[in-house]
PDB file of N, CA and C in Angstrom:
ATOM      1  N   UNK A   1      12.659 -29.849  32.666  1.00  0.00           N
ATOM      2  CA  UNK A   1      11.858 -30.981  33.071  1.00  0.00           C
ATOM      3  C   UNK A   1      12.265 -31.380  34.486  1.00  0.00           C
ATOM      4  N   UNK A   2      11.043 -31.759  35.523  1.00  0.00           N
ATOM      5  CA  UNK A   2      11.548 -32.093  36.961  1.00  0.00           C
ATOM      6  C   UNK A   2      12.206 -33.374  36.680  1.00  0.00           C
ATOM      7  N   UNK A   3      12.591 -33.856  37.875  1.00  0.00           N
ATOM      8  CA  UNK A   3      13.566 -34.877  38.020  1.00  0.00           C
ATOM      9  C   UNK A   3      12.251 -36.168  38.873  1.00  0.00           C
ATOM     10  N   UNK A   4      12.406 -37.737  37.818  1.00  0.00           N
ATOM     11  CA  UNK A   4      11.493 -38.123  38.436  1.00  0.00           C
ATOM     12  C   UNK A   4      12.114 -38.535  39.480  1.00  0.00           C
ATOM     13  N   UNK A   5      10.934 -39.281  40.154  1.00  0.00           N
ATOM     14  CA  UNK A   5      11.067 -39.645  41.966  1.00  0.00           C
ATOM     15  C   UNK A   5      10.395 -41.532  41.792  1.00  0.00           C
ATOM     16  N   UNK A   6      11.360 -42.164  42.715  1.00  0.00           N
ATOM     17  CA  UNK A   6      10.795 -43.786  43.035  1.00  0.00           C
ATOM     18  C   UNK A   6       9.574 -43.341  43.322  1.00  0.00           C
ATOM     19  N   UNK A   7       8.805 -44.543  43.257  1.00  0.00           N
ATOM     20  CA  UNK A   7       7.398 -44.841  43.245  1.00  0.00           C
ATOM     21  C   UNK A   7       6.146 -43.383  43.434  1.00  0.00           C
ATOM     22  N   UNK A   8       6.538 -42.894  42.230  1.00  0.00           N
ATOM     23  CA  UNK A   8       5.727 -41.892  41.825  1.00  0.00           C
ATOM     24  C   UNK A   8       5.148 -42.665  40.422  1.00  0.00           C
ATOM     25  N   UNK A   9       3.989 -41.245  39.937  1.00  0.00           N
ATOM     26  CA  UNK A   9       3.786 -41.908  38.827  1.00  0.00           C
ATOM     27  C   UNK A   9       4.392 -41.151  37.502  1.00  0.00           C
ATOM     28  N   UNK A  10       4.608 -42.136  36.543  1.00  0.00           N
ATOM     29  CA  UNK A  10       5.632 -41.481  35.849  1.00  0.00           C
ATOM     30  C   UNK A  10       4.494 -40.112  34.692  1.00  0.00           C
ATOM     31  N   UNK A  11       5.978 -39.200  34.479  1.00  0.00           N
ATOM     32  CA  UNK A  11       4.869 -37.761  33.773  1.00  0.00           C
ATOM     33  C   UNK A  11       4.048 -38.655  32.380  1.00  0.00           C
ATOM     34  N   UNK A  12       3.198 -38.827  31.884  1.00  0.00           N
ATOM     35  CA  UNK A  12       2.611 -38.304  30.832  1.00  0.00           C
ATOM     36  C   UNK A  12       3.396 -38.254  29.111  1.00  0.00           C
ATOM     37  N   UNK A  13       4.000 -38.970  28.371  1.00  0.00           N
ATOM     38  CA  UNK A  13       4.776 -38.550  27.502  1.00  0.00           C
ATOM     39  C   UNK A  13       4.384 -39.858  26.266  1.00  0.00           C
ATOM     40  N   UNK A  14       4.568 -39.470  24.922  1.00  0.00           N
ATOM     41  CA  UNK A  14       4.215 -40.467  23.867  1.00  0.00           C
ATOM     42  C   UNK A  14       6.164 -40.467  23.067  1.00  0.00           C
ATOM     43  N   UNK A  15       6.223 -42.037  22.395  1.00  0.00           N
ATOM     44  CA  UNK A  15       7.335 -41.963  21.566  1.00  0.00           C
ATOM     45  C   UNK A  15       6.453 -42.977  20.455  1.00  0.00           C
ATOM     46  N   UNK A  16       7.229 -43.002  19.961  1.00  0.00           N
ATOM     47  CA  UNK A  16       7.083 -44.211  18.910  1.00  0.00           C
ATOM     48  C   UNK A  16       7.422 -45.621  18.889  1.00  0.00           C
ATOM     49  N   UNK A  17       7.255 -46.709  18.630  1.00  0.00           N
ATOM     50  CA  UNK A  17       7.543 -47.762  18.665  1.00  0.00           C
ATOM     51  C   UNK A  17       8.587 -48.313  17.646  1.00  0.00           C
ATOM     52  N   UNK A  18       9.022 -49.321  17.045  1.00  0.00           N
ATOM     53  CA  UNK A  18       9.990 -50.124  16.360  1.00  0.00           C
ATOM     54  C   UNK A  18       9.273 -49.524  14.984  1.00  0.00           C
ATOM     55  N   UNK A  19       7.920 -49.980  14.757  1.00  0.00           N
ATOM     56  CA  UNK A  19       7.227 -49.944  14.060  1.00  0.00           C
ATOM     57  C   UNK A  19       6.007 -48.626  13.549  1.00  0.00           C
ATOM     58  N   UNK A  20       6.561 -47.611  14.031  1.00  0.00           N
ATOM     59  CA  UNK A  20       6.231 -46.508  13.745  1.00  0.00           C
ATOM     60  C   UNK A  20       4.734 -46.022  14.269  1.00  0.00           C
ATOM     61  N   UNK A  21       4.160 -46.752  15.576  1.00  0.00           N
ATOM     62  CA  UNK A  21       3.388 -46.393  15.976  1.00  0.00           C
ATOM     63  C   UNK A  21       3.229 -45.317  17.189  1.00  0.00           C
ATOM     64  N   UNK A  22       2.721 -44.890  17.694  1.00  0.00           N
ATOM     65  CA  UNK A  22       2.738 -43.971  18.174  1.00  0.00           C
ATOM     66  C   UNK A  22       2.245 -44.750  20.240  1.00  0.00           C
ATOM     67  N   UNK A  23       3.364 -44.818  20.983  1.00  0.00           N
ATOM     68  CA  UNK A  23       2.756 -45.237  22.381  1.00  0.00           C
ATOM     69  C   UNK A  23       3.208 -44.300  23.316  1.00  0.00           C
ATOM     70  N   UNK A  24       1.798 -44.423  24.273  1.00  0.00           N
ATOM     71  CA  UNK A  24       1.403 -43.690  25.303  1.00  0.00           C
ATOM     72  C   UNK A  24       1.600 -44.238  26.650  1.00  0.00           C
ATOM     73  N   UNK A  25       2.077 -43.437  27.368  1.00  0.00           N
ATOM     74  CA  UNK A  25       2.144 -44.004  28.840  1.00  0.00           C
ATOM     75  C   UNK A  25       0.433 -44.201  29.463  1.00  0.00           C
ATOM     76  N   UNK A  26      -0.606 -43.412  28.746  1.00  0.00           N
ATOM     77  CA  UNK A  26      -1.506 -43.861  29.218  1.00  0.00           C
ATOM     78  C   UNK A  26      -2.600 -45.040  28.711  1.00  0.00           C
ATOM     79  N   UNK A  27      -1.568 -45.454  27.213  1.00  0.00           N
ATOM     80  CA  UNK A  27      -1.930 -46.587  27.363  1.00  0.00           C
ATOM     81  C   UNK A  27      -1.737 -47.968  28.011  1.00  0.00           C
ATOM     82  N   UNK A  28      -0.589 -47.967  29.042  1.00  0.00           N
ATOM     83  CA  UNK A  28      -0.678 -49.205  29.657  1.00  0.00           C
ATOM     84  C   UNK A  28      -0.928 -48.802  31.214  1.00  0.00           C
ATOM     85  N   UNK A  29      -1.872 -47.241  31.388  1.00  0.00           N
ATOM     86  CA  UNK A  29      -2.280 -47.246  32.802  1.00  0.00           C
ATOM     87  C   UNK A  29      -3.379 -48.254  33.298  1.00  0.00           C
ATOM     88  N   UNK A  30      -3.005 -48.747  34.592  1.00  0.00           N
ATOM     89  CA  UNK A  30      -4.093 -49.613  35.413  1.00  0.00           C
ATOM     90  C   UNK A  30      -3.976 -51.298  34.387  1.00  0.00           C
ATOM     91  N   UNK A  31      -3.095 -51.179  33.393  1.00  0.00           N
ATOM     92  CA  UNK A  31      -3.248 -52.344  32.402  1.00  0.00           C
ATOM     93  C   UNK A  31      -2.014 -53.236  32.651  1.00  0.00           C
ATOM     94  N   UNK A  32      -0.609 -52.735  33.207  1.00  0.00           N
ATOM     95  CA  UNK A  32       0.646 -53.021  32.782  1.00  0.00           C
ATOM     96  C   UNK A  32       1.848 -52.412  33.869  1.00  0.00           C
ATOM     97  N   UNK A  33       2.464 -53.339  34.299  1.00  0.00           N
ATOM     98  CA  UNK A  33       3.752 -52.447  34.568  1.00  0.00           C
ATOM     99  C   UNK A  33       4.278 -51.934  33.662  1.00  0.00           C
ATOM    100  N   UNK A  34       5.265 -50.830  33.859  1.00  0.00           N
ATOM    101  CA  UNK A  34       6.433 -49.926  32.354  1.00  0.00           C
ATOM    102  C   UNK A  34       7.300 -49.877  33.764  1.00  0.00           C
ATOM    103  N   UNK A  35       8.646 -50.235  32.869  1.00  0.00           N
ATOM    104  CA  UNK A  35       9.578 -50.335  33.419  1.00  0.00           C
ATOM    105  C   UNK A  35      10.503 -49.431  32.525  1.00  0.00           C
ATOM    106  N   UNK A  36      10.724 -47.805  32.491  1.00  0.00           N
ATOM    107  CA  UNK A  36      11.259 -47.118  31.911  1.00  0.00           C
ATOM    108  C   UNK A  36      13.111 -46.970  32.045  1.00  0.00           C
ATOM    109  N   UNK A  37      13.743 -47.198  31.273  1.00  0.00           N
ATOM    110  CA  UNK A  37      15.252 -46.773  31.353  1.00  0.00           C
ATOM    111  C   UNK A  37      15.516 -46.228  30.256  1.00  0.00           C
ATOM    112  N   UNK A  38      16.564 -44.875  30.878  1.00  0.00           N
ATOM    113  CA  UNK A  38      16.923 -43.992  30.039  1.00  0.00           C
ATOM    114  C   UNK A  38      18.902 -44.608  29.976  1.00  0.00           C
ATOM    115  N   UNK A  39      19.612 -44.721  29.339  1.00  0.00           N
ATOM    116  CA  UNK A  39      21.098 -44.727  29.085  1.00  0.00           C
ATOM    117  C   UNK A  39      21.351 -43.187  28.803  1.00  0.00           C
ATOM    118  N   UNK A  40      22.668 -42.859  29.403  1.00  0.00           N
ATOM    119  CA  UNK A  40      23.260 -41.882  28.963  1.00  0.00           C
ATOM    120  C   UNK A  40      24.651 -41.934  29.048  1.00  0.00           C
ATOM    121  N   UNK A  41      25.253 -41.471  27.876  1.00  0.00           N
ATOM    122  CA  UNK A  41      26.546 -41.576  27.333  1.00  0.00           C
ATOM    123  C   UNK A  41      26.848 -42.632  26.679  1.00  0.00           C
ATOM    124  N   UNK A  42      26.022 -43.610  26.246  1.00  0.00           N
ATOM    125  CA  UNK A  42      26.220 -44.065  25.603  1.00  0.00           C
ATOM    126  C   UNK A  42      25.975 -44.317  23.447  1.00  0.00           C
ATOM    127  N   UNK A  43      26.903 -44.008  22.846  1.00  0.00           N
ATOM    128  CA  UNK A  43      26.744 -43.801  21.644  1.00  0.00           C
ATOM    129  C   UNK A  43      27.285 -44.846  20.942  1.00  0.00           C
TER     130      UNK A  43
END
């Protein structure tokens, strides 16, 4: 997977929610900021 870049747009990808729904980055295009953070190393 490339490495993203500041003010690009982010790739395309679905997870799930709390509640077992299914969300899309293209559902909050043109609708919403997403403010994505990933943690790592932390367990």
């Amino acid at each position: 997977m490339s490495r993203a870049e500041l003010n690009k747009p982010a790739p395309e990808f679905s997870l799930t929610d709390f509640s077992g729904h299914k969300i899309s980055m293209a559902d909050f295009l043109g609708k919403k900021n997403v403010l994505l953070v990933f943690n790592r190393g932390f367990f």
